[in-house]
N, C-alpha and C. Protein backbone atom coordinates (compact mmCIF):
# COMPACT_ATOMS: atom_id res chain seq x y z
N UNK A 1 -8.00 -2.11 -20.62
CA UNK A 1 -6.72 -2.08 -21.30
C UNK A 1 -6.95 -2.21 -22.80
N UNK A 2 -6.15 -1.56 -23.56
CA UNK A 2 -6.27 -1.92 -25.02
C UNK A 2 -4.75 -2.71 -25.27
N UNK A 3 -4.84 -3.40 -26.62
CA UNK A 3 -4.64 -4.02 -27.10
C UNK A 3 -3.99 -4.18 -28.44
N UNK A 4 -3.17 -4.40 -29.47
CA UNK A 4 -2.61 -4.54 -30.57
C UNK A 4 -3.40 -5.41 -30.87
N UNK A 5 -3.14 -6.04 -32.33
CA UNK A 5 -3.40 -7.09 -33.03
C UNK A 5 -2.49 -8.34 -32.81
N UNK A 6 -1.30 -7.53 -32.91
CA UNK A 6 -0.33 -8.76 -32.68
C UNK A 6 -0.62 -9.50 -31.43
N UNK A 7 -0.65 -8.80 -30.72
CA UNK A 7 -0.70 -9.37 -29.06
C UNK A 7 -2.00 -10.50 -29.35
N UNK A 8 -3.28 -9.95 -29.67
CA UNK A 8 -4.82 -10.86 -29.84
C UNK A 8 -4.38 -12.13 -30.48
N UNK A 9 -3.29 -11.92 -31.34
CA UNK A 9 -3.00 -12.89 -32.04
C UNK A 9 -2.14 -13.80 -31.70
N UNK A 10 -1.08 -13.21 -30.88
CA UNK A 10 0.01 -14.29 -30.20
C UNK A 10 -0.74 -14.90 -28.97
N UNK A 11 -2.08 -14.40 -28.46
CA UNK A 11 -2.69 -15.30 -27.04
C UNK A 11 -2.96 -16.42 -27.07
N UNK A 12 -2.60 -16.73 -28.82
CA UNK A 12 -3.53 -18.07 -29.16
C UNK A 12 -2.01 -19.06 -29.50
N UNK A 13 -1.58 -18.65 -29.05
CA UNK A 13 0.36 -19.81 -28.44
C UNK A 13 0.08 -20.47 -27.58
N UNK A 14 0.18 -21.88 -27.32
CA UNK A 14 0.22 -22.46 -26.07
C UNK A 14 0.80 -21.77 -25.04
N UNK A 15 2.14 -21.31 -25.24
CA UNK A 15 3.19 -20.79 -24.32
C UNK A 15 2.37 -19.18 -24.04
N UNK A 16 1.48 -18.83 -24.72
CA UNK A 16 1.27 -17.37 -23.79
C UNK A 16 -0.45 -17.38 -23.46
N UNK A 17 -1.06 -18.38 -23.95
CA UNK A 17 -2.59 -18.68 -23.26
C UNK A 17 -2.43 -19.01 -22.03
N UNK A 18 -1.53 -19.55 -21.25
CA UNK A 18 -1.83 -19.38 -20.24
C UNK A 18 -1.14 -18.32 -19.12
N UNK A 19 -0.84 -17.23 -19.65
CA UNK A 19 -0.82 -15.79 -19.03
C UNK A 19 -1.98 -15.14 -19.00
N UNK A 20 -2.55 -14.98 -17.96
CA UNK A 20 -3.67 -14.38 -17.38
C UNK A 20 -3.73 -12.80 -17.59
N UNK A 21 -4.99 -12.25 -17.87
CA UNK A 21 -4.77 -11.05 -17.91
C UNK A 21 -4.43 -9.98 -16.51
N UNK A 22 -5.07 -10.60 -15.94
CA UNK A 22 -4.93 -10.12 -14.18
C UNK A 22 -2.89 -9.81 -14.21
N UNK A 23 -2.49 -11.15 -14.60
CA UNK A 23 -1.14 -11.14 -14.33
C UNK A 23 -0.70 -9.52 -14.95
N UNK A 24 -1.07 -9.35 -16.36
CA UNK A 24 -0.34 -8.44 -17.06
C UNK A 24 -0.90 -7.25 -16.21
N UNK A 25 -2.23 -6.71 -16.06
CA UNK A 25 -2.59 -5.54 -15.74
C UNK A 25 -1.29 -5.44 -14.36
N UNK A 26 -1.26 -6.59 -13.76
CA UNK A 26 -0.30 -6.44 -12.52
C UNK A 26 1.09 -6.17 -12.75
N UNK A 27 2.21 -6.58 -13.63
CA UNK A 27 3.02 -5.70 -14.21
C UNK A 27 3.44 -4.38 -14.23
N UNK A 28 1.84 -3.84 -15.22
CA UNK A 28 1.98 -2.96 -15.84
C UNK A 28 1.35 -1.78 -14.39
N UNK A 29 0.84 -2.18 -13.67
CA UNK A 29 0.90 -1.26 -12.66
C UNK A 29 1.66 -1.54 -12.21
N UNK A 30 2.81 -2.27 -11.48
CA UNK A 30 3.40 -2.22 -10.74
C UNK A 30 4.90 -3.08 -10.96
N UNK A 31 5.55 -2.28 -11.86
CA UNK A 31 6.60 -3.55 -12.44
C UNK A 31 7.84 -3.40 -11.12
N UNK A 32 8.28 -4.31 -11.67
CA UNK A 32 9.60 -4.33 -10.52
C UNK A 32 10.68 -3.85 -11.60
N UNK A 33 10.83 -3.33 -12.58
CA UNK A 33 11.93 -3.04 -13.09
C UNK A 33 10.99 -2.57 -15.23
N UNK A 34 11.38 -1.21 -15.15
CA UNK A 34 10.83 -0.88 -16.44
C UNK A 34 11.82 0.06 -17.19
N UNK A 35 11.76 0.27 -18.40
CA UNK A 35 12.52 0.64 -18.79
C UNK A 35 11.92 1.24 -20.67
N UNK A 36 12.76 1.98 -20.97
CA UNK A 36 11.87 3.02 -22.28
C UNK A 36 12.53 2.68 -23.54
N UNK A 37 12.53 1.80 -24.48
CA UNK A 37 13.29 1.56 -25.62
C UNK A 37 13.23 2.58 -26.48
N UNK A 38 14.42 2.35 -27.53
CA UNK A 38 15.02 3.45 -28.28
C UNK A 38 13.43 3.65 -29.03
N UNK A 39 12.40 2.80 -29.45
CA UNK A 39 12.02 3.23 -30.37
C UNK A 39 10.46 3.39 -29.25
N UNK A 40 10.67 3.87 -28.48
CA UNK A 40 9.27 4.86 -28.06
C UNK A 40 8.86 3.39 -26.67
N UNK A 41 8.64 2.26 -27.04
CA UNK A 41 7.64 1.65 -26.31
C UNK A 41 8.83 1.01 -24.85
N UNK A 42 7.77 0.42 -24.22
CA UNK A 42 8.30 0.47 -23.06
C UNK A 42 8.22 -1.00 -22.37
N UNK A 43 8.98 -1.72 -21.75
CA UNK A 43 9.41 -2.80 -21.10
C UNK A 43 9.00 -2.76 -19.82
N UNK A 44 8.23 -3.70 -19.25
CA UNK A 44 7.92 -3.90 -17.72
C UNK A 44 8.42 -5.67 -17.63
N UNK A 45 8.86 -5.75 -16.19
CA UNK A 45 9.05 -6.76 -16.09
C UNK A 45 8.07 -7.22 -14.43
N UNK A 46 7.49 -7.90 -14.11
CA UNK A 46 7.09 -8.10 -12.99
C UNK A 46 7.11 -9.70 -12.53
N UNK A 47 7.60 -10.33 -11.14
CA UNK A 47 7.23 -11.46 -10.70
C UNK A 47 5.92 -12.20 -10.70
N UNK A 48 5.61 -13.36 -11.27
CA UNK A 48 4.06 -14.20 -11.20
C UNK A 48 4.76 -15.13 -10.36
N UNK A 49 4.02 -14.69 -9.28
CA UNK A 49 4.36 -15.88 -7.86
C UNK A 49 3.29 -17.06 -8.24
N UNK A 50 2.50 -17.41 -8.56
CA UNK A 50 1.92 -18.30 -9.51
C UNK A 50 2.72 -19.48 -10.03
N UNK A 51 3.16 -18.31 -11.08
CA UNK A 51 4.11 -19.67 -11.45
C UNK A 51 6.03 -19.76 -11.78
N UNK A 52 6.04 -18.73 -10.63
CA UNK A 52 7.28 -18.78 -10.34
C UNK A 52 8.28 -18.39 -11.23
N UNK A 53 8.00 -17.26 -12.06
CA UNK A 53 8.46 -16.73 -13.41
C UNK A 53 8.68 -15.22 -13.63
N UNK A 54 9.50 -14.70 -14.61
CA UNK A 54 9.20 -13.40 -14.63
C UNK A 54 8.28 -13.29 -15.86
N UNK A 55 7.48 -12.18 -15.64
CA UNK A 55 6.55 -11.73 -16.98
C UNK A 55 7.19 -10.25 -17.72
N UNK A 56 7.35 -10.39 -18.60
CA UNK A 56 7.42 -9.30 -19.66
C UNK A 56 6.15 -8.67 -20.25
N UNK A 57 5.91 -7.37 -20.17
CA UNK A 57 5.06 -6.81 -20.76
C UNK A 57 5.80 -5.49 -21.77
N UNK A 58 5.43 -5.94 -22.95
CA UNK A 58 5.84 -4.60 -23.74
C UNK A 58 5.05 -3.45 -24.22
N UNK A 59 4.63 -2.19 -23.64
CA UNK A 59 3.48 -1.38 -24.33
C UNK A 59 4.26 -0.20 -25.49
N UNK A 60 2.93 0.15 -25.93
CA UNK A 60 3.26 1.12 -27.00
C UNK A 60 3.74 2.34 -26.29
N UNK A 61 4.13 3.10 -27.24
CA UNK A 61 4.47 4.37 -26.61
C UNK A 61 3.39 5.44 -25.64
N UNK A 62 2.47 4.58 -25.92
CA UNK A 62 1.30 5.79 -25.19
C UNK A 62 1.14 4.68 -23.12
N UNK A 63 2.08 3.99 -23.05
CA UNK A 63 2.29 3.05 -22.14
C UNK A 63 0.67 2.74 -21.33
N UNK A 64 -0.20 2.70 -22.67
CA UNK A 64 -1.64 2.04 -22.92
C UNK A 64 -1.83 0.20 -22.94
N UNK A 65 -1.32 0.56 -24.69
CA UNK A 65 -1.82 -0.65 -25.15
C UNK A 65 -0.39 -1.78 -25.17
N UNK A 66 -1.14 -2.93 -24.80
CA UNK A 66 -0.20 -3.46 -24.53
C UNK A 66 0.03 -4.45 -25.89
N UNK A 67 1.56 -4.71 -26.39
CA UNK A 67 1.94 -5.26 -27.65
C UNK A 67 2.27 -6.80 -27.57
N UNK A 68 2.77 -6.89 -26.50
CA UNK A 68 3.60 -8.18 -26.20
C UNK A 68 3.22 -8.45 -24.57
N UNK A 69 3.04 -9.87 -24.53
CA UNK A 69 3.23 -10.14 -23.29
C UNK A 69 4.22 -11.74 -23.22
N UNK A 70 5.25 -11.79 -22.06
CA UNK A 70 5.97 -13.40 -22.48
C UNK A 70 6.17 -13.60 -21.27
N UNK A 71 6.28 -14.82 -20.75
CA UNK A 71 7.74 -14.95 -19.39
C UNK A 71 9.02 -14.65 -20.19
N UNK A 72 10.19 -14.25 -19.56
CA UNK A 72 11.06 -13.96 -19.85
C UNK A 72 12.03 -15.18 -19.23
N UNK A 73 12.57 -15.86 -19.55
CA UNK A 73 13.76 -16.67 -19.68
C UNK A 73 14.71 -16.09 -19.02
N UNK A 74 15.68 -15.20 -19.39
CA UNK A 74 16.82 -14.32 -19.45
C UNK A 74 16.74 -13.57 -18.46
N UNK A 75 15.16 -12.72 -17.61
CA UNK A 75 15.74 -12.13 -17.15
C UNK A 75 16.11 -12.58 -15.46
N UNK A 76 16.93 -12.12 -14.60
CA UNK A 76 17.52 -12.79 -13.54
C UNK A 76 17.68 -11.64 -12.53
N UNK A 77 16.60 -10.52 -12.18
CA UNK A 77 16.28 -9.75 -11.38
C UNK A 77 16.48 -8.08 -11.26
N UNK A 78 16.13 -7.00 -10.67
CA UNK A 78 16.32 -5.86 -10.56
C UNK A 78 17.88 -5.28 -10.84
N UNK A 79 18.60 -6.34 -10.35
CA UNK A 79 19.93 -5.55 -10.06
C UNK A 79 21.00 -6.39 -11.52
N UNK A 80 20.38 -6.70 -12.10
CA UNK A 80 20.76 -7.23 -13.44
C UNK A 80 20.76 -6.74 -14.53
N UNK A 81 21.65 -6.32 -15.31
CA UNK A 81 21.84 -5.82 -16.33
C UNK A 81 20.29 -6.82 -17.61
N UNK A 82 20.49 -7.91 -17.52
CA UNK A 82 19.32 -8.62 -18.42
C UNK A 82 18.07 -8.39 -17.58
């Protein structure tokens, strides 16, 4: 997988060191709900039965490299507008 800067740089947050990379590659193959923002890049959301959370993955437009990774707070499942 490649990678941004930003992302290398936000791993070092308490709150996102411990997101595993395994978790994200798992997402990003297989999200439960994705979606294409206005400005090119793209939103995956997938379950970490782990730790009982949703994960956000945001990639670039080439739906490569990945920019962002977070749990998501907000979101509250497939059939949900958030």
């Amino acid at each position: 997988m490649k990678y941004t800067q930003y992302f290398l740089f936000t791993r070092n947050r308490s709150d996102r060191s411990v997101i595993e990379f395994e978790w994200i590659e798992r997402v990003v193959a297989c999200p439960i709900k994705s979606i294409r923002q206005a400005d090119g890049r793209f939103k995956k959301w997938g379950f970490i039965q782990e730790e009982a959370k949703y994960l956000i993955v945001i990639l670039l437009e080439d739906e490569e490299t990945i920019h962002n990774a977070f749990f998501d707070r907000g979101f509250k499942g497939v059939n949900n507008e958030n």
